[in-house]
Protein backbone atom coordinates (compact mmCIF):
# COMPACT_ATOMS: atom_id res chain seq x y z
CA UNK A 1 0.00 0.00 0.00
CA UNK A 2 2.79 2.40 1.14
CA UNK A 3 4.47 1.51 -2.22
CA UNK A 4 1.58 2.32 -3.97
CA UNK A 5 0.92 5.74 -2.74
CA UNK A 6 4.30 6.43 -3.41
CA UNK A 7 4.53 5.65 -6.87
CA UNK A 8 1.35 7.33 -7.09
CA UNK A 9 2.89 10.58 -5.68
CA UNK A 10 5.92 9.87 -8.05
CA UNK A 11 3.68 9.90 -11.11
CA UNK A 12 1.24 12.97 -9.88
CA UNK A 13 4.78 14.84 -9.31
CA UNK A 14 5.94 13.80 -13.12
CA UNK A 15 2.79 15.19 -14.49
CA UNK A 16 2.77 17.95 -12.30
CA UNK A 17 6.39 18.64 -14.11
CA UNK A 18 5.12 18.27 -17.66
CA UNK A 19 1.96 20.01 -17.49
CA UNK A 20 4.15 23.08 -15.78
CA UNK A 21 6.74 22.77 -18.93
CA UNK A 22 4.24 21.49 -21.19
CA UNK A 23 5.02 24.94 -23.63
CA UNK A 24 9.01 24.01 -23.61
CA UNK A 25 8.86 20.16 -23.77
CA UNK A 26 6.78 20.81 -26.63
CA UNK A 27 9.14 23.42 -27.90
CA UNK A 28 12.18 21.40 -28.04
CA UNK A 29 10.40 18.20 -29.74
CA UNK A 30 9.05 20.77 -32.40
CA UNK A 31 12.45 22.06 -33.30
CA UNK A 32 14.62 19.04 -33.40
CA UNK A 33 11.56 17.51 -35.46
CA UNK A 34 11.53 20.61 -37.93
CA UNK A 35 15.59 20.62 -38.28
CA UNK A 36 15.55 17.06 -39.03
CA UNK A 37 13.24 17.63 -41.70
CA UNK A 38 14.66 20.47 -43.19
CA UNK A 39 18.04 18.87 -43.15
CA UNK A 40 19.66 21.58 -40.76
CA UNK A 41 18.26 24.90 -42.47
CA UNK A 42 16.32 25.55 -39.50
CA UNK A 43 18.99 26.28 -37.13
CA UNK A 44 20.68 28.94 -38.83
CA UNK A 45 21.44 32.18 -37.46
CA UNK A 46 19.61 33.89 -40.14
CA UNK A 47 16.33 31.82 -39.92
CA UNK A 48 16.52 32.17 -36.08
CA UNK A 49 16.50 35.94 -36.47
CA UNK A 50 13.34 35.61 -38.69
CA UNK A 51 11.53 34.02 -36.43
CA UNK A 52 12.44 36.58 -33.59
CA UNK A 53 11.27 39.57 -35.53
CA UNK A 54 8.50 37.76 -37.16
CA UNK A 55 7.34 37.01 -33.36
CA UNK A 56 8.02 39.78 -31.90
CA UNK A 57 4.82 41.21 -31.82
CA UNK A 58 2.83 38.13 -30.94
CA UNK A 59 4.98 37.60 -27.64
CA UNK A 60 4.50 41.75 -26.86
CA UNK A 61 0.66 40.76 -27.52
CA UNK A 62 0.91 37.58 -25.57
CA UNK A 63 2.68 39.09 -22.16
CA UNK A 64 -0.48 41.25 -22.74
CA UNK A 65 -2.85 38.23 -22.58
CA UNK A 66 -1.64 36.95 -20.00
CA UNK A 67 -2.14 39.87 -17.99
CA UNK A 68 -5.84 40.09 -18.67
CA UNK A 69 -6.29 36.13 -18.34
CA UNK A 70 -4.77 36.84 -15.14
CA UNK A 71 -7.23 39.28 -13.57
CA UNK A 72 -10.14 37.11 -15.14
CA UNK A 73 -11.17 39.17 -18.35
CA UNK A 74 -10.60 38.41 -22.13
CA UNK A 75 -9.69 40.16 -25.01
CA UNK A 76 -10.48 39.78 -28.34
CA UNK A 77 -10.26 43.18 -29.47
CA UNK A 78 -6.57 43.37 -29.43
CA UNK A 79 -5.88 42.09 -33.19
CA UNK A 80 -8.20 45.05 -34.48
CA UNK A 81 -6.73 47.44 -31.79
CA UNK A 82 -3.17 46.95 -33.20
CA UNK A 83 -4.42 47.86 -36.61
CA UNK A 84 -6.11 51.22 -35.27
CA UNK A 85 -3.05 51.71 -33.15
CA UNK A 86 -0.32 51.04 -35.96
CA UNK A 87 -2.20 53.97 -38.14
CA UNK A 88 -2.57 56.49 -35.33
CA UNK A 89 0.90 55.52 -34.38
CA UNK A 90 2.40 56.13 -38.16
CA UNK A 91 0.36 59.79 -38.05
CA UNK A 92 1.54 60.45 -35.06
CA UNK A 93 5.23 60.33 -36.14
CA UNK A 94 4.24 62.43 -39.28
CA UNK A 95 2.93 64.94 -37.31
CA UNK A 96 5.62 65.44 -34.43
CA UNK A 97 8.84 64.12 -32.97
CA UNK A 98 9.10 60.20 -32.21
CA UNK A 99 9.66 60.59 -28.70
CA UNK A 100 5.91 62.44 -28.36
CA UNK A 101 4.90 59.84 -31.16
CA UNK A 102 5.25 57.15 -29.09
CA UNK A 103 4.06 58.76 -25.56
CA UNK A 104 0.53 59.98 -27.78
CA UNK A 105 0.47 56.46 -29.09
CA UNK A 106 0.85 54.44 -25.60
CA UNK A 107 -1.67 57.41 -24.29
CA UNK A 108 -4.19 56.08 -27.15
CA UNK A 109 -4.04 53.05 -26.01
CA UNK A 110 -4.66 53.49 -22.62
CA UNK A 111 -8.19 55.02 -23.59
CA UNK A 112 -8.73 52.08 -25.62
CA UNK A 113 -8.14 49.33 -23.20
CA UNK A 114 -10.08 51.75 -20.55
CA UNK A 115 -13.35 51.32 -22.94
CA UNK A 116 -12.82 47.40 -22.68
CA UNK A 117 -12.16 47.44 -19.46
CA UNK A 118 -15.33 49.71 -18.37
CA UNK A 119 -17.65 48.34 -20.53
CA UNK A 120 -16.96 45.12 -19.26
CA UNK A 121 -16.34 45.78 -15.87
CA UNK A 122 -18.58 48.61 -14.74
CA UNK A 123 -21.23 47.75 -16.71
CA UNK A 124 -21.39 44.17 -16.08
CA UNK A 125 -21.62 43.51 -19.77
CA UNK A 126 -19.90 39.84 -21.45
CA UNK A 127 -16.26 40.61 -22.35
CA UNK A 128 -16.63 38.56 -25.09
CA UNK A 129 -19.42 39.94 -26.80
CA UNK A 130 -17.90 43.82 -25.80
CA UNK A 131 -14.47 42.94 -27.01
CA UNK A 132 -16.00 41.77 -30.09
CA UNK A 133 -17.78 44.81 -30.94
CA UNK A 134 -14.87 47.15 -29.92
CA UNK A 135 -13.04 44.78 -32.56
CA UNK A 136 -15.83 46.35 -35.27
CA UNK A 137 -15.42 49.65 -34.08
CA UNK A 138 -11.59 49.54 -33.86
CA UNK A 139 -11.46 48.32 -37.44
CA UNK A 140 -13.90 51.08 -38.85
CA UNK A 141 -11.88 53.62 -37.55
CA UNK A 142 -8.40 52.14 -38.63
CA UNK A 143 -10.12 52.47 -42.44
CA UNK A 144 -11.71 55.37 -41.80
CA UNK A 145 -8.59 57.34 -40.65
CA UNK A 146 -6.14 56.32 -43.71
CA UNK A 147 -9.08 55.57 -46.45
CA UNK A 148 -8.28 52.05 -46.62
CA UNK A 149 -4.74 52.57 -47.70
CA UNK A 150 -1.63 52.01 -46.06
CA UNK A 151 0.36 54.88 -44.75
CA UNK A 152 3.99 55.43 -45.32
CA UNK A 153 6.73 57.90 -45.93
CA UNK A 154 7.75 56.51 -41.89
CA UNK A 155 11.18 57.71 -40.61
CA UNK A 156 14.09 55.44 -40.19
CA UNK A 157 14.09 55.66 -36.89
CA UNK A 158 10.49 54.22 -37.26
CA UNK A 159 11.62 51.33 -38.89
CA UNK A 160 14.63 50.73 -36.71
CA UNK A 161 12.59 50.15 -33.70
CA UNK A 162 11.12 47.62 -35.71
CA UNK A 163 14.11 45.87 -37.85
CA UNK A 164 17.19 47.46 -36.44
CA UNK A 165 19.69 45.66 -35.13
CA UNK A 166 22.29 46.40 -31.99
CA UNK A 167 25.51 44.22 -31.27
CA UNK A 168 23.74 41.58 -33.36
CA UNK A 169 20.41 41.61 -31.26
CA UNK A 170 17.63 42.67 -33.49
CA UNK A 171 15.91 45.68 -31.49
CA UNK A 172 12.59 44.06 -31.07
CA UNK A 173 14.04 41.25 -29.65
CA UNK A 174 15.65 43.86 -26.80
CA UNK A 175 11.73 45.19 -26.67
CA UNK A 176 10.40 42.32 -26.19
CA UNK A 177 12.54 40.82 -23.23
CA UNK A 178 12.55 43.78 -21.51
CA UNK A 179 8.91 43.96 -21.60
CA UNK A 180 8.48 40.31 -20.52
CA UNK A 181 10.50 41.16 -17.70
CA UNK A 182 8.74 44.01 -16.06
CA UNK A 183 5.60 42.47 -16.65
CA UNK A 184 6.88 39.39 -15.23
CA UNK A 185 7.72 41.21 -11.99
CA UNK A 186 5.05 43.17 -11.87
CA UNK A 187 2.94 39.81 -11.82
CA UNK A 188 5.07 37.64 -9.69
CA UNK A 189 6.70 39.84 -7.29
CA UNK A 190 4.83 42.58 -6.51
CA UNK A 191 1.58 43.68 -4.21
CA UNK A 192 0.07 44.69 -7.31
CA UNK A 193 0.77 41.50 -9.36
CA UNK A 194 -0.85 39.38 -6.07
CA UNK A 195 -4.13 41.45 -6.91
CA UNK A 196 -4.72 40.73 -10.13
CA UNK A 197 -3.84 37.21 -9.42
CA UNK A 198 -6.13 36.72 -6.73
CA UNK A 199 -8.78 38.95 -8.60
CA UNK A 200 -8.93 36.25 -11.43
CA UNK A 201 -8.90 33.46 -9.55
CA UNK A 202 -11.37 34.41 -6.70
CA UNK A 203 -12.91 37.98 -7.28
CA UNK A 204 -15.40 37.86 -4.24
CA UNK A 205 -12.99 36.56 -2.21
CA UNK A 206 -10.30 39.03 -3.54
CA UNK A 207 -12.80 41.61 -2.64
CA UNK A 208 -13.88 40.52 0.94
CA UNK A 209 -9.73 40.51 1.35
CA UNK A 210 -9.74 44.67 0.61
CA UNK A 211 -8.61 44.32 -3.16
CA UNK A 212 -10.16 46.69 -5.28
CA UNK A 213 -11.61 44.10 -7.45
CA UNK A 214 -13.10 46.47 -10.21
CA UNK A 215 -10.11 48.86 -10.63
CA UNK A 216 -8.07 45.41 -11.18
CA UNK A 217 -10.33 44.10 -14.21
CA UNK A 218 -9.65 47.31 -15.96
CA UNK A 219 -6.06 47.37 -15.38
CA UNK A 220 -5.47 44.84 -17.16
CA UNK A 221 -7.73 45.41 -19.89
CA UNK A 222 -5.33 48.49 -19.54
CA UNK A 223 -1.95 46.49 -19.76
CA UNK A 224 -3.51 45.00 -22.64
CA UNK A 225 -3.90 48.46 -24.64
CA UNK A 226 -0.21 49.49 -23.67
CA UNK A 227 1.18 46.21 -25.09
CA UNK A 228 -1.13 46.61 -28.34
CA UNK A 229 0.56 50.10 -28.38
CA UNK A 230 4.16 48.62 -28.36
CA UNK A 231 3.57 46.11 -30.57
CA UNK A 232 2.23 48.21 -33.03
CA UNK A 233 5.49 50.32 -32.97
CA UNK A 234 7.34 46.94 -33.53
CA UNK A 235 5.43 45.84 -36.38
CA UNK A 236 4.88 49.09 -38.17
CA UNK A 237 8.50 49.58 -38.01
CA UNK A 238 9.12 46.00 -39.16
CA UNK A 239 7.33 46.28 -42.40
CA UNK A 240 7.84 50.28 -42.64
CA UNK A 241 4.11 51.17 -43.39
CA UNK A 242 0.81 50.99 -41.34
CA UNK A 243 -1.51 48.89 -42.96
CA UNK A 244 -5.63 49.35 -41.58
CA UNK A 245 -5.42 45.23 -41.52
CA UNK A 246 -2.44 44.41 -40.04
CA UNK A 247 -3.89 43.21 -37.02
CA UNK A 248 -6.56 41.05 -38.69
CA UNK A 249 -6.33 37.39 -37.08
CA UNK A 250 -3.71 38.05 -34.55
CA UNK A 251 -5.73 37.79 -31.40
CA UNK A 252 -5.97 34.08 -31.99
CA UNK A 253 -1.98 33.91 -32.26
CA UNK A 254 -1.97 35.88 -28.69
CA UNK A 255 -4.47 33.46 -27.08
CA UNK A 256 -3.07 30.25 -28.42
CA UNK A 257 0.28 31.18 -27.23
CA UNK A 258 -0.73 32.66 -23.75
CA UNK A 259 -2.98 28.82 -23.27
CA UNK A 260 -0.17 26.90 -24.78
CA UNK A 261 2.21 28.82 -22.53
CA UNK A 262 0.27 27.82 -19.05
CA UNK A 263 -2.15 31.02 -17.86
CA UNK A 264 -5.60 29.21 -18.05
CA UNK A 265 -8.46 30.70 -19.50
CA UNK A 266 -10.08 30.68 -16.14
CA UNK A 267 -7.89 32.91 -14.74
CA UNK A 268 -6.03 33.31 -11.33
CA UNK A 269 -2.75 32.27 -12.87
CA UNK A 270 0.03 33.85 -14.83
CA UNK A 271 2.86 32.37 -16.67
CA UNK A 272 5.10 34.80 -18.91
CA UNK A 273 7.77 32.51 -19.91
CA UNK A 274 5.18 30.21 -20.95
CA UNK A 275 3.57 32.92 -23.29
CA UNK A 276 6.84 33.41 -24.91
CA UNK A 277 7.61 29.81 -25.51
CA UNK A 278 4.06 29.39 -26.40
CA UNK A 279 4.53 32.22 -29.33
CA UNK A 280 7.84 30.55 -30.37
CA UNK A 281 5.90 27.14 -31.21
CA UNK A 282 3.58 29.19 -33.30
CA UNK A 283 6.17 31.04 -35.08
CA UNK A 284 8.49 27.68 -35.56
CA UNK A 285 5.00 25.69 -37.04
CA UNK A 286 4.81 28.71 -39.53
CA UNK A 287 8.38 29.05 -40.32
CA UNK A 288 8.84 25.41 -40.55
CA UNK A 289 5.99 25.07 -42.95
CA UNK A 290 7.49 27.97 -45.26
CA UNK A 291 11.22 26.22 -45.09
CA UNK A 292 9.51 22.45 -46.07
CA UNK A 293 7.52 25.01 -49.09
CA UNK A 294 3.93 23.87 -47.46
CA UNK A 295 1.27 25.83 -48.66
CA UNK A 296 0.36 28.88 -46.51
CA UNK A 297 -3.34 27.46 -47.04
CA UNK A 298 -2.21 25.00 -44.53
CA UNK A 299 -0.65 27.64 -42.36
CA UNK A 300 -4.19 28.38 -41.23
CA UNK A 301 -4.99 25.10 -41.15
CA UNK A 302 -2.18 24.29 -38.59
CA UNK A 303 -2.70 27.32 -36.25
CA UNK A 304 -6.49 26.53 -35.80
CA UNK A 305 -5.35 22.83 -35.24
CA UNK A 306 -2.69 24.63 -32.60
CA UNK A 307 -5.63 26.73 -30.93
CA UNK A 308 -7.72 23.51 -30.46
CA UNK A 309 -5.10 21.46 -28.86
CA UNK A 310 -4.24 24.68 -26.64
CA UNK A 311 -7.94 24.58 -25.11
CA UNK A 312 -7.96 20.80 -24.63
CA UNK A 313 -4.51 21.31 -22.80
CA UNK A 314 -6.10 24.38 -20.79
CA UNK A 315 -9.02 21.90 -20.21
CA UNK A 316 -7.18 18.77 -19.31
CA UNK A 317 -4.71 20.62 -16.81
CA UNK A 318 -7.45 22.15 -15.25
CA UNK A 319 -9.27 19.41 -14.20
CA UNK A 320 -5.68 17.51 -13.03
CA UNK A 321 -4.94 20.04 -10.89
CA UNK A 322 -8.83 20.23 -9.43
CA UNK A 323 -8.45 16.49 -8.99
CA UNK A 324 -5.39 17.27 -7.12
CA UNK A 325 -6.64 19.70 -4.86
CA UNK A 326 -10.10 17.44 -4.08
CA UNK A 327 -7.65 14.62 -3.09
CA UNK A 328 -5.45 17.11 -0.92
């Protein structure tokens, strides 16, 4: 019997371990699969530093995911928020120094992710069916403000925040870590960070407890806007123009990665690293798929298939770890 419970306790621990690395397990098994197929032309330097700027702004969107899956909300609004921001953002640097550019921009976005966050918090209303119509109203607006065409004529210090390069570290990539830093912190190691954690996983009880449950939910419907903001600035700069539909589809990119990365949909947990590793899988299944010439048909094909298997992992984890806590 003792034997038993032991091995029992051995295996629980194992699964524990997987299910908490599930995002870099899977990760490493993707790559070594991918550069065996290629015959070694995935890792290259080069291709590597593809995939880091092509990712770049799914991680920046992802860290802000996982920030509003924290505290309990959802966003869907964020793929047609980065279009609207990446044309205010390129008028904005038309119109005055970058420095201002980018304050006016991350100021923009505040106000944005304040309308999510008080529709759906103040008023009570669904965030999925708010987000969703913000998404319609973001995306009229990105149209409406550049006519349906792109905008360009962009600086090059525009584009180098985007697709510059220092001591051999593409400038995103500096962006990007930095960012997953702070809001790493923020989340894990500060009073703040316990708020919004506690907020998403309990809210009445995070109330009773003196947390300002309400002025949590829109902060990070908040974080979420100033991430949207900086990623906008990344990609915008990547490809040099703002284009009204360069957002179009990214949300589910963001959400995949944040679920594949360990912050459940339910909320109450937060795992950056996770987010980032999550957003490298996507990137390496699309970059694979380009180096093996697959169709980019079956691109969308594969990162529905991802999303799928990201909720049945979300679902399956939560229920070990319920199981785990009923037998505690």
């Amino acid at each position: 019997m003792f034997m038993d419970k032991a091995k029992r306790t051995e295996v629980n621990r194992a699964v524990t371990f997987i299910l908490d690395n599930k995002a870099l397990l899977i990760l490493l098994i993707l790559g070594t699969a991918i550069q065996i197929l290629t015959g070694g032309l995935f890792l290259n330097a080069s291709n590597i530093s593809s995939i880091v700027r092509q990712i770049s702004t799914s991680v920046v969107l992802g860290v802000g995911f996982t920030a509003v899956l924290a505290s309990g909300g959802v966003d869907l609004s964020v793929g047609q928020m980065l279009s609207l921001m990446g044309i205010l953002y390129a008028h904005y640097t038309l119109l005055m120094p970058l420095p201002l550019a980018i304050l006016a921009a991350l100021l923009s976005s505040v106000l944005l992710g304040c309308l999510n966050g008080v529709l759906s918090v103040t008023f009570r209303l669904p965030a999925f069916i708010v987000t969703l119509a913000t998404a319609q109203v973001f995306k009229g607006f990105a149209y409406l403000l550049c006519d349906g065409k792109s905008v360009g004529g962009l600086s090059n210090a525009v584009k180098k925040l985007g697709s510059g390069i220092v001591f051999g570290v593409p400038v995103s990539a500096i962006v990007v870590l930095v960012l997953a830093a702070i809001m790493a912190i923020m989340l894990h190691r500060t009073k703040l960070g316990r708020h919004i954690i506690a907020t998403g996983g309990n809210a009445a009880a995070a109330k009773a407890s003196g947390v300002r449950v309400e002025r949590i939910q829109i902060l990070g419907y908040v974080l979420m806007g100033i991430c949207v903001a900086i990623a906008a600035m990344l990609l915008t700069g990547r490809v040099s123009t703002a284009l009204p539909g360069a957002g179009e589809g990214m949300e589910m990119d963001a959400i995949a990665a944040t679920i594949i990365g360990g912050t459940p949909m339910s909320g109450g947990y937060a795992k950056v690293s996770g987010t980032i590793f999550g957003c490298l899988i996507i990137g390496i299944i699309n970059n694979g798929l380009n180096l093996l010439d697959v169709s980019s048909f079956w691109q969308w094909v594969a990162k529905g298939a991802v999303i799928i298997f990201a909720i049945l992992i979300d679902a399956q984890t939560e229920r070990f770890f319920n199981k785990r806590r009923v037998a505690l």
